[in-house]
N, C-alpha and C. Protein backbone atom coordinates (compact mmCIF):
# COMPACT_ATOMS: atom_id res chain seq x y z
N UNK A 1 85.38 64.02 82.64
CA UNK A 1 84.94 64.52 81.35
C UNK A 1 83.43 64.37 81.26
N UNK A 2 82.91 65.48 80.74
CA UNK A 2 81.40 65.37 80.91
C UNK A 2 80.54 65.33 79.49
N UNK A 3 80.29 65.21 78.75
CA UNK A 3 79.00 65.30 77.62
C UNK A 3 77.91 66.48 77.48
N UNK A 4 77.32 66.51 76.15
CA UNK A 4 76.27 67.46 76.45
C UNK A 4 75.60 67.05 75.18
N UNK A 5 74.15 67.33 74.74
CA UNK A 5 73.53 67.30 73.49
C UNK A 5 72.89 68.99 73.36
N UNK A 6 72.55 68.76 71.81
CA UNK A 6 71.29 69.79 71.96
C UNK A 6 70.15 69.02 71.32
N UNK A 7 69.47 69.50 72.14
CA UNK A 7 67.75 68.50 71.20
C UNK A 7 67.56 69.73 70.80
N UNK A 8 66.73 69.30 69.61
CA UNK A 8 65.64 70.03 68.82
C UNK A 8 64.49 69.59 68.75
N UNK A 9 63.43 70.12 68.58
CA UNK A 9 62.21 69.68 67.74
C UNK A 9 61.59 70.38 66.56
N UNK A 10 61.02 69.69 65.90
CA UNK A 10 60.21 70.55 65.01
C UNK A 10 59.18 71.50 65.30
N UNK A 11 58.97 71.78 66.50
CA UNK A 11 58.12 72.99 66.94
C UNK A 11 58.74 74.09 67.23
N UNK A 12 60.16 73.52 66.55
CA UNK A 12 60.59 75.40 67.38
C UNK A 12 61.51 75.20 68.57
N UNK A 13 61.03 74.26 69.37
CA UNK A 13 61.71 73.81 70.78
C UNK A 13 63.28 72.97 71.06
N UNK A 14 64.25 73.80 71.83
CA UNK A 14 64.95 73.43 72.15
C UNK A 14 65.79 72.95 73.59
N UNK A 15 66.76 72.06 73.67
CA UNK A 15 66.89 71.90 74.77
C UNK A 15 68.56 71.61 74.95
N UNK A 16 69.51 71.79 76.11
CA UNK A 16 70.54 71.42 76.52
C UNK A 16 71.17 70.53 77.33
N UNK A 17 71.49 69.65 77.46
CA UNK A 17 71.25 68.97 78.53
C UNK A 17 73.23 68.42 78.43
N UNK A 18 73.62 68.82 79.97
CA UNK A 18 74.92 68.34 80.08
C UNK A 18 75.07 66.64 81.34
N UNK A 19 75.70 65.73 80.80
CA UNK A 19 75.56 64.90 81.56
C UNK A 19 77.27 64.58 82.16
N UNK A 20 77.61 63.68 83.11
CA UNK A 20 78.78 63.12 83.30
C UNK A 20 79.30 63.96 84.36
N UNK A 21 80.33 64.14 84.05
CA UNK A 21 81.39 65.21 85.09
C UNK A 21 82.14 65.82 84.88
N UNK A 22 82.75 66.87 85.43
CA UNK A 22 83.89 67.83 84.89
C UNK A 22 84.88 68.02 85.82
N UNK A 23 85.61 69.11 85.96
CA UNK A 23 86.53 69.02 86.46
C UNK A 23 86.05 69.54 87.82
N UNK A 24 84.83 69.84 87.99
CA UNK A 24 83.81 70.18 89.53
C UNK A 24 83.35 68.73 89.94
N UNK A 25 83.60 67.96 89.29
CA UNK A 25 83.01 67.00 89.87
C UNK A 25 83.31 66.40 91.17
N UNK A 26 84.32 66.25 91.86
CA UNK A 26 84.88 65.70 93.14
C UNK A 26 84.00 67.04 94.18
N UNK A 27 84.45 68.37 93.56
CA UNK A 27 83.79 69.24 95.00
C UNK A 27 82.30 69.39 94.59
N UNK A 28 81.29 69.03 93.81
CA UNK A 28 80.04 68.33 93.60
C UNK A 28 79.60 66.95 94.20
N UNK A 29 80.58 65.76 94.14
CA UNK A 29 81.00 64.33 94.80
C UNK A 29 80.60 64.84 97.00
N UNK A 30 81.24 65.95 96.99
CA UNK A 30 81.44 65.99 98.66
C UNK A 30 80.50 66.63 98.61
N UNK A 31 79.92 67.30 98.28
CA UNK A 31 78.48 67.95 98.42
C UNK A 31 77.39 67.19 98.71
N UNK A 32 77.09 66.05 97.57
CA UNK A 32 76.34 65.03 97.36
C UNK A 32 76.98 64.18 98.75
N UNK A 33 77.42 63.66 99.08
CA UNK A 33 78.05 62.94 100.41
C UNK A 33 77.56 64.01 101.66
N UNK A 34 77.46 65.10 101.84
CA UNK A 34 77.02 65.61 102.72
C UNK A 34 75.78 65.86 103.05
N UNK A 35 75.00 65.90 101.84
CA UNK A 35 73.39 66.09 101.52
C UNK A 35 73.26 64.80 102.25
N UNK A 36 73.63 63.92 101.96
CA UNK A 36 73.11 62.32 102.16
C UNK A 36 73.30 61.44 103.19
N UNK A 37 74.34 62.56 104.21
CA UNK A 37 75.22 62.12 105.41
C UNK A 37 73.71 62.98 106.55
N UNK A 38 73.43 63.75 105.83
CA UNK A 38 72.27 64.73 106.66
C UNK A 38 71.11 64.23 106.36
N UNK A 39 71.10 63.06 105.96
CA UNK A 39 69.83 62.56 105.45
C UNK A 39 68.69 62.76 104.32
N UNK A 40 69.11 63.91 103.64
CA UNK A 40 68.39 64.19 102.09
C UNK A 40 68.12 63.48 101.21
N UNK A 41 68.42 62.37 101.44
CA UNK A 41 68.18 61.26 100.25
C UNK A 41 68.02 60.04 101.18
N UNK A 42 67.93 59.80 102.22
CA UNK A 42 67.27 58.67 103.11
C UNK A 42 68.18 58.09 103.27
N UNK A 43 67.66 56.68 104.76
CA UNK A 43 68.77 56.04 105.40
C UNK A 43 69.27 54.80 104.25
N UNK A 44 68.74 53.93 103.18
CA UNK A 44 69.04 52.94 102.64
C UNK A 44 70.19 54.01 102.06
N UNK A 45 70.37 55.06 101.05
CA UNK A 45 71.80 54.97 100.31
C UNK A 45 72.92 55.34 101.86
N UNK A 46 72.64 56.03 102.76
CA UNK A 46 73.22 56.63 103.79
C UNK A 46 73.91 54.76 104.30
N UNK A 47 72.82 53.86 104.21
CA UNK A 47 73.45 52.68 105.05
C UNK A 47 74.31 51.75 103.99
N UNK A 48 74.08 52.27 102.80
CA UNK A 48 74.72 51.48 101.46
C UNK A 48 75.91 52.09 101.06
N UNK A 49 76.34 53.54 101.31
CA UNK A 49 77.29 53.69 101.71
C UNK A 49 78.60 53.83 102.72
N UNK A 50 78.21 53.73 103.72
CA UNK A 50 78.59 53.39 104.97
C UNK A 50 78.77 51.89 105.27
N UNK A 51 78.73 50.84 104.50
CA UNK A 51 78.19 49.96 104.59
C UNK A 51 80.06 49.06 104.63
N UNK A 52 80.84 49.88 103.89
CA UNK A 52 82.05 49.25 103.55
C UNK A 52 82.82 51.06 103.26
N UNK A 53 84.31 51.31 103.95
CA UNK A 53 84.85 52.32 103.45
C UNK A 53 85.31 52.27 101.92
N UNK A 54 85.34 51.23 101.54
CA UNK A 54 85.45 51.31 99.84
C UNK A 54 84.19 51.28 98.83
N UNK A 55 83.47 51.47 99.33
CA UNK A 55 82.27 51.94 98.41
C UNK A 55 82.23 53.38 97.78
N UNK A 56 81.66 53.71 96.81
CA UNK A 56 81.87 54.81 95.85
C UNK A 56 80.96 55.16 95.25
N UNK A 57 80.48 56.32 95.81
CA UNK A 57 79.00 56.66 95.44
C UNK A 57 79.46 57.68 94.07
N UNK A 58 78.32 57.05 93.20
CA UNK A 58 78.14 57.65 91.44
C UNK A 58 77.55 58.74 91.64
N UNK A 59 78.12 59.94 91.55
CA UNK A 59 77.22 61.27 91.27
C UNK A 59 77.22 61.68 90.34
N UNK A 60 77.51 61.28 89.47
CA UNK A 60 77.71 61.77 87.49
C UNK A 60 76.38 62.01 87.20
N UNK A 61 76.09 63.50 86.15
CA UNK A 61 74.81 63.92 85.89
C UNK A 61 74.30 62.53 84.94
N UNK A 62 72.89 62.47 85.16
CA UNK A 62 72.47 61.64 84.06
C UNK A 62 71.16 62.05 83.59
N UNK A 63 70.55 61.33 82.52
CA UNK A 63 69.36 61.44 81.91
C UNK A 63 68.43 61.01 81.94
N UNK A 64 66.95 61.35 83.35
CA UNK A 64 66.32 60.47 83.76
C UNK A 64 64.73 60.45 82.46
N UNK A 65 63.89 59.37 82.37
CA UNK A 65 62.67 59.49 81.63
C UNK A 65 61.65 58.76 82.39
N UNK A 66 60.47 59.34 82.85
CA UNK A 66 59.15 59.18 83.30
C UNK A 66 58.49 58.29 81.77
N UNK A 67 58.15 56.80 81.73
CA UNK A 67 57.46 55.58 80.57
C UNK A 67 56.32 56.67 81.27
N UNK A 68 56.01 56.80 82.42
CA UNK A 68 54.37 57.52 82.10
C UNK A 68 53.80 58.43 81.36
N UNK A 69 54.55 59.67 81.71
CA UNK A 69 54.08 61.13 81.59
C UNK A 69 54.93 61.80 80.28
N UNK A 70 55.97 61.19 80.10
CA UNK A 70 57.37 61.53 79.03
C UNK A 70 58.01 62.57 79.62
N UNK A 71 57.81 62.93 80.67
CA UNK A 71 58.89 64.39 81.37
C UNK A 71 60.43 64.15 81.40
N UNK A 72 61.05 64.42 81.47
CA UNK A 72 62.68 64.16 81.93
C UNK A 72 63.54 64.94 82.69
N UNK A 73 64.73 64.46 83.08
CA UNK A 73 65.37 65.74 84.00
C UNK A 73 66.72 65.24 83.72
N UNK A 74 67.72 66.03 84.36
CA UNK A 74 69.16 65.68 84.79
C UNK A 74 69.15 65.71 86.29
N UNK A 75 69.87 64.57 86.44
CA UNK A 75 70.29 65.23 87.96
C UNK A 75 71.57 63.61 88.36
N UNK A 76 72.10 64.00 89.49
CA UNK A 76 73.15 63.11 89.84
C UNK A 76 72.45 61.62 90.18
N UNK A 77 73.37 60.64 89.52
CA UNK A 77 72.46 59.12 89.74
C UNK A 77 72.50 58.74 91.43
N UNK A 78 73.66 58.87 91.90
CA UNK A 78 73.34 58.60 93.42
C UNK A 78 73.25 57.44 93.56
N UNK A 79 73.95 56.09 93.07
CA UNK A 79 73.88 55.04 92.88
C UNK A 79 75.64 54.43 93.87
N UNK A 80 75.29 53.26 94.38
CA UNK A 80 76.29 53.43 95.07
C UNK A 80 76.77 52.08 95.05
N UNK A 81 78.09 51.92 94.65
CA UNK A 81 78.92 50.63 94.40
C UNK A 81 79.91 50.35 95.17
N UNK A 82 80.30 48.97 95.12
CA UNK A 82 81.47 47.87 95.84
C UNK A 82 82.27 48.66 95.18
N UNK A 83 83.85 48.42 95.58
CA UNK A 83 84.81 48.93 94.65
C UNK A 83 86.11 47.84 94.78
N UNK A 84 86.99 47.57 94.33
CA UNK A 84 88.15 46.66 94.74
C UNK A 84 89.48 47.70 94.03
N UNK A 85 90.15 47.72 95.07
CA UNK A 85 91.44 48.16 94.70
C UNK A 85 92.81 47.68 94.31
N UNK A 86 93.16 48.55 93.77
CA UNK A 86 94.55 47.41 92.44
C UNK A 86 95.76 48.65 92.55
N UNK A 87 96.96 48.26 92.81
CA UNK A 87 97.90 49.52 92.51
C UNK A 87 98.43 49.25 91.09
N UNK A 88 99.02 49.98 90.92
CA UNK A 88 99.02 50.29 89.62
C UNK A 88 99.93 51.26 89.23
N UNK A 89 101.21 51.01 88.80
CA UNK A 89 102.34 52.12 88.88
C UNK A 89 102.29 53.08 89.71
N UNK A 90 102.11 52.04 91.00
CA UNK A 90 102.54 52.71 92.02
C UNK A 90 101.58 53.63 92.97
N UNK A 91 100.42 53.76 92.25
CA UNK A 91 98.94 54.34 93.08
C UNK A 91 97.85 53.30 93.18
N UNK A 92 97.19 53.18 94.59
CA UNK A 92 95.97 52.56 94.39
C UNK A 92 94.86 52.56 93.71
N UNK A 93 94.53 52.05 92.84
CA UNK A 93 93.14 52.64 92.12
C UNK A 93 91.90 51.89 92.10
N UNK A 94 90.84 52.50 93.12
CA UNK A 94 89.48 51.88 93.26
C UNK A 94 88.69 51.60 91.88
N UNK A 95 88.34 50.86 91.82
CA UNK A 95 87.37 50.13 90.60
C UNK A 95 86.25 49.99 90.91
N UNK A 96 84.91 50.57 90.33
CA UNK A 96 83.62 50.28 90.42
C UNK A 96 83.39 48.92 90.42
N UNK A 97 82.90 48.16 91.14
CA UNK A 97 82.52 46.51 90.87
C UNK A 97 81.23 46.00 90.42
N UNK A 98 80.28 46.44 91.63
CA UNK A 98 78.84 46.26 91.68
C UNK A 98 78.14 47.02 92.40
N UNK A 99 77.02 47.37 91.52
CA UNK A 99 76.13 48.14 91.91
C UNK A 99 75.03 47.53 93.46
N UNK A 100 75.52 48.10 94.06
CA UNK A 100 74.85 47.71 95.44
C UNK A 100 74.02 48.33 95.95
N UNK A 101 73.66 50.08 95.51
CA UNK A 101 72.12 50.19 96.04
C UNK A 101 71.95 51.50 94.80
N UNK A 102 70.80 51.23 94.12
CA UNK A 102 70.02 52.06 92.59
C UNK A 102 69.71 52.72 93.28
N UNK A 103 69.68 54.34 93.01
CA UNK A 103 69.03 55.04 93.71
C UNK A 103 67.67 55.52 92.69
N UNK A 104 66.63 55.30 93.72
CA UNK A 104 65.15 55.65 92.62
C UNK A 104 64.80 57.21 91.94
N UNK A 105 64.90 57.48 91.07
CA UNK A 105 64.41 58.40 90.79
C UNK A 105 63.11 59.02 89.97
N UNK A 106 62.53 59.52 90.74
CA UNK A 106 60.63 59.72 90.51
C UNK A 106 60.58 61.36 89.81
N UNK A 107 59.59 61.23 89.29
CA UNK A 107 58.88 62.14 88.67
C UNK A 107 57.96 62.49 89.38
N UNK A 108 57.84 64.32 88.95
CA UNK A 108 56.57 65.09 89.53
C UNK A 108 55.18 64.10 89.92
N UNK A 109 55.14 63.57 88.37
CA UNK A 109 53.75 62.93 88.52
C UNK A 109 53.82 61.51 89.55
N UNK A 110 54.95 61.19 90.26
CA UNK A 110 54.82 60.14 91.33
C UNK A 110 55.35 58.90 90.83
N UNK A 111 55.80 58.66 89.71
CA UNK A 111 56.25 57.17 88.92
C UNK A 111 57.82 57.31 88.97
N UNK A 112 58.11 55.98 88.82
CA UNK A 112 59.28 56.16 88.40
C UNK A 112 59.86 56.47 87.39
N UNK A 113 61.38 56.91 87.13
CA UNK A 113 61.96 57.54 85.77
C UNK A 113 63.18 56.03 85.44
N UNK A 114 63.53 56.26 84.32
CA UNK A 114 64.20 55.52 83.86
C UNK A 114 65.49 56.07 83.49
N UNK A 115 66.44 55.19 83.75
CA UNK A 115 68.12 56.28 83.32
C UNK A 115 68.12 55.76 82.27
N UNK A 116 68.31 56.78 81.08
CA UNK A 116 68.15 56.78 79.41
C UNK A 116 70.01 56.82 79.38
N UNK A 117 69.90 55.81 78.22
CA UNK A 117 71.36 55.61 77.86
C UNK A 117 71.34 56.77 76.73
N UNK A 118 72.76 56.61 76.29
CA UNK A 118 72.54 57.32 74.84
C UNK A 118 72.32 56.78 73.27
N UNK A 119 72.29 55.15 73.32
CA UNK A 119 71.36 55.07 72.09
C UNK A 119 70.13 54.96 72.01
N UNK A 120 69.17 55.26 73.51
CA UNK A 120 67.71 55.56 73.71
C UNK A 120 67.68 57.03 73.27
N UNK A 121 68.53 58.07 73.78
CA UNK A 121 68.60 59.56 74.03
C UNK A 121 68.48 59.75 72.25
N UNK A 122 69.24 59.24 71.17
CA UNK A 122 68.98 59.25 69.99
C UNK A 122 67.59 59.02 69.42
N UNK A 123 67.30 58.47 69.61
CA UNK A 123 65.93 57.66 69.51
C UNK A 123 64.84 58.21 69.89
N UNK A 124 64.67 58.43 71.34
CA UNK A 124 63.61 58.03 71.78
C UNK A 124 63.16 59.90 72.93
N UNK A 125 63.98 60.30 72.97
CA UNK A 125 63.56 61.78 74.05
C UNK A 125 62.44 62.51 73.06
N UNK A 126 61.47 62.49 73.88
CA UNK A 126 60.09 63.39 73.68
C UNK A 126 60.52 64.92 73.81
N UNK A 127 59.90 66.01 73.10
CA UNK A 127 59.91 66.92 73.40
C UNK A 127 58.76 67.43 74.68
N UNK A 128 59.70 68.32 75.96
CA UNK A 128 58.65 68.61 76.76
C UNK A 128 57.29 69.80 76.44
N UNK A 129 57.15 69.93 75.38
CA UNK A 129 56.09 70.99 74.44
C UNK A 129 54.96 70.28 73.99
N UNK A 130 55.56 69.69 73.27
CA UNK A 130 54.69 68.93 72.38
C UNK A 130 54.40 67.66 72.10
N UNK A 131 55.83 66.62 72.54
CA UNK A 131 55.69 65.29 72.22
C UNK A 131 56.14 64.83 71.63
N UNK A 132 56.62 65.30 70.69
CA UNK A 132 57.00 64.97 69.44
C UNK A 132 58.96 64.20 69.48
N UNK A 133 59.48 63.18 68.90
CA UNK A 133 60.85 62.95 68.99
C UNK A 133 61.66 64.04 69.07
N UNK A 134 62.27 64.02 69.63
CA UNK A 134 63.51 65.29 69.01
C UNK A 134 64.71 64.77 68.94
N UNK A 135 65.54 65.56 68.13
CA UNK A 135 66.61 65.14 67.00
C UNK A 135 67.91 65.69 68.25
N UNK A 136 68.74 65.06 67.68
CA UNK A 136 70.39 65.72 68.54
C UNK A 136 70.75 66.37 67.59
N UNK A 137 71.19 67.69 67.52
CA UNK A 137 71.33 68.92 66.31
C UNK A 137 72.80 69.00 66.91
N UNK A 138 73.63 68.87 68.12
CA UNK A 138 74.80 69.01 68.47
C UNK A 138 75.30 68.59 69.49
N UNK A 139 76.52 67.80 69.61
CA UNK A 139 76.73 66.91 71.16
C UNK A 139 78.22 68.15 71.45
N UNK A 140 78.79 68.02 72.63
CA UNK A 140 79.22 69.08 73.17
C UNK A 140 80.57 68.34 74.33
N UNK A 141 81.85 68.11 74.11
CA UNK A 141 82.50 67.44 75.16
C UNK A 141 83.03 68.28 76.00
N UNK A 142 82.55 68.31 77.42
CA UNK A 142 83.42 69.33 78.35
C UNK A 142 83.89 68.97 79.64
N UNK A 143 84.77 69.50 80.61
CA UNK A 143 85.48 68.90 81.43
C UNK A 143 85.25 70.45 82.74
């Protein structure tokens, strides 16, 4: 199940932004595993996942923010965790445990970004125009 907002601003400016996952998400999941198996994202997540066959790499869209410049983006966290498995009427089911390797994510301008939760995303998202806060005018649940 995935999320979505709409920002507004008072200049006029709007924005969409869908985060989480849908029902593409697993054939998005092997995509991201193949980018990263070919080296597109470097050897530390490549050796942090490989590291244990029960590890479980996070590709869920998220909401990154540049403290420098105020830019932002979406894109998959790429964060990659321990997992422990439990059956459970009768199926195994892997459990996220611990986060074992953050994957960094940088901005144009060269800094790092920050993964914005959603009571920052209320708060605190700059408009990329002007600067100014912008408001959530509509959140959006999709799969």
């Amino acid at each position: 199940m995935g999320k979505g907002y709409v920002f507004s601003c008072p200049c006029g400016h709007s924005e969409t932004v869908m985060l989480g996952g849908g029902k593409r998400h697993i054939e998005e999941l092997e995509k991201l595993k193949t980018k990263i198996e070919n080296g597109e994202y470097g050897e530390e997540i490549l050796s942090a996942l490989k590291s244990s066959p029960k590890n479980i790499l996070d590709g869920k869209l998220s909401f990154y923010e540049c403290l420098e410049c105020g830019k932002w983006k979406v894109e998959p966290s790429l964060d990659v965790y321990a997992a422990d498995e439990k059956e459970t009427a009768g199926f195994v089911v892997r459990e996220m445990t611990e986060c074992i390797y953050r994957h960094p994510h940088v901005c144009e301008c060269g800094n790092e970004m920050r993964d914005v939760t959603d009571s920052i995303m209320v708060r605190e998202v700059k408009c990329p125009k002007c600067g100014e806060v912008m408001s959530i005018t509509d959140m959006i649940m999709w799969d």
